[in-house]
Protein backbone atom coordinates (compact mmCIF):
# COMPACT_ATOMS: atom_id res chain seq x y z
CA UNK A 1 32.80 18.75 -17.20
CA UNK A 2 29.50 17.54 -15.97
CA UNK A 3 27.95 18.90 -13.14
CA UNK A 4 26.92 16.44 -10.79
CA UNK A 5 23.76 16.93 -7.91
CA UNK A 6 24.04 16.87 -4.36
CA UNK A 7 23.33 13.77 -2.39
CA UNK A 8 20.22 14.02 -0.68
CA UNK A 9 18.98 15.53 2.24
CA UNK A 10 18.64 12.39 4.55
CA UNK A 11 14.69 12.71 5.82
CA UNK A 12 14.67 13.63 9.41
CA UNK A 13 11.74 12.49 11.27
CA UNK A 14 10.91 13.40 14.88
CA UNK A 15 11.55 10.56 17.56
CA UNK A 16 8.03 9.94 17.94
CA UNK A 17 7.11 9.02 14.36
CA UNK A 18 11.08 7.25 13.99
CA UNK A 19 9.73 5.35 16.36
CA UNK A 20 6.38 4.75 14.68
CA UNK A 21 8.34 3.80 11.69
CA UNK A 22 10.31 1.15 13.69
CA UNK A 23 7.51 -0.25 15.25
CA UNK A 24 5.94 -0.24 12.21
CA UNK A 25 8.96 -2.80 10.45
CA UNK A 26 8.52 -5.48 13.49
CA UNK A 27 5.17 -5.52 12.99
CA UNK A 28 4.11 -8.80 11.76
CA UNK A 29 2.20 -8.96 7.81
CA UNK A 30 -1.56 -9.16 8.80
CA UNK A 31 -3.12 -12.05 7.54
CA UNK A 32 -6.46 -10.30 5.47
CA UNK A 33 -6.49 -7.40 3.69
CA UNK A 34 -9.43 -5.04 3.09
CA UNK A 35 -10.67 -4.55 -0.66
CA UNK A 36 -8.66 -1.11 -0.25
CA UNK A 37 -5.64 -2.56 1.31
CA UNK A 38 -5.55 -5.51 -1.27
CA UNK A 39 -5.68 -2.80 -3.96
CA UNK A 40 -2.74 -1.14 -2.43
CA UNK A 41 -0.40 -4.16 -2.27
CA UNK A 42 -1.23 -5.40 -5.37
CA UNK A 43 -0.75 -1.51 -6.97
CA UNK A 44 -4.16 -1.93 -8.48
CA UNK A 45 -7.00 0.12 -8.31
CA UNK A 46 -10.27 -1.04 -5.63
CA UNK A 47 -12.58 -0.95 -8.84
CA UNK A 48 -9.91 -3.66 -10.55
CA UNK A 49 -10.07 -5.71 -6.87
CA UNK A 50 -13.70 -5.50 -6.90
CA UNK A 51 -13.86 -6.93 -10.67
CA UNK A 52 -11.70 -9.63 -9.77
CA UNK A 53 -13.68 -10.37 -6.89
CA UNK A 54 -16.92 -10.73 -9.03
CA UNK A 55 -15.15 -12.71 -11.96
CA UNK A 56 -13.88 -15.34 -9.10
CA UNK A 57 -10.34 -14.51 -9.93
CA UNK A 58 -9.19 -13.46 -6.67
CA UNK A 59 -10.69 -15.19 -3.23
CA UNK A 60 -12.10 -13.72 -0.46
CA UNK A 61 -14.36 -14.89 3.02
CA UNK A 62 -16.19 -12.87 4.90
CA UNK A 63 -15.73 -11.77 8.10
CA UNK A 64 -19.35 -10.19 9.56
CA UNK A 65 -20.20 -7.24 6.52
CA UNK A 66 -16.80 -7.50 5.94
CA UNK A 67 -14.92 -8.28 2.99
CA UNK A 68 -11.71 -9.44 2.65
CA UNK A 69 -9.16 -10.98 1.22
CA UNK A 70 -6.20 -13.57 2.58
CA UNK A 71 -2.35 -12.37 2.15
CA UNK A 72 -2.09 -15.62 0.83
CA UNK A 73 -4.62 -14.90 -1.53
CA UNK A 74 -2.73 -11.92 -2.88
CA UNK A 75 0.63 -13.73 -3.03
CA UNK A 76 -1.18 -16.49 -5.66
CA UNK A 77 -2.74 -14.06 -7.63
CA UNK A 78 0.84 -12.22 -8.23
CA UNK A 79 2.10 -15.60 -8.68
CA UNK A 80 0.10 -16.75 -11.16
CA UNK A 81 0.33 -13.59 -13.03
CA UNK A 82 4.06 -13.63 -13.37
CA UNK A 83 3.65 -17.76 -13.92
CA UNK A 84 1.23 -16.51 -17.29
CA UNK A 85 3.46 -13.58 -18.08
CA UNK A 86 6.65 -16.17 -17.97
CA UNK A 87 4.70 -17.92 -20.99
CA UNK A 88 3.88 -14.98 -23.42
């Protein structure tokens, strides 16, 4: 007979940050990312978003000494990559 685990313990946050968390989820998706943000979504590291930059594969504008780069933007670039890794 196999012994199976426990369900897990369901996380339990305080009010204020459950309500942090919900206000968090209606939030709306900003519309640019930072370099470091970008990297995040796209589960890449900020040196890889910074290469990109430079080799004009991924767009950016900038805003002041800012940097940064369109959700949009983002959304293409995963696009096209599962568009060229639907024809390998």
């Amino acid at each position: 007979m196999t012994r199976s685990s426990p369900p897990p313990t369901p996380l339990r946050l305080s009010p204020e940050v459950a309500a942090e968390v919900e206000a968090a989820k209606r939030a709306p998706t900003p519309l640019l990312w930072s370099p470091t943000e970008a990297s995040i979504r796209l589960g890449i590291s900020r040196a890889t978003v910074y290469e990109l930059l430079a080799r004009g594969e991924l767009a950016s504008l900038k805003v002041g000494a800012r940097r940064l780069i369109p959700d949009a933007e983002c959304r293409r670039f995963i696009a096209a990559g599962l568009a060229e890794s639907a024809d390998w």
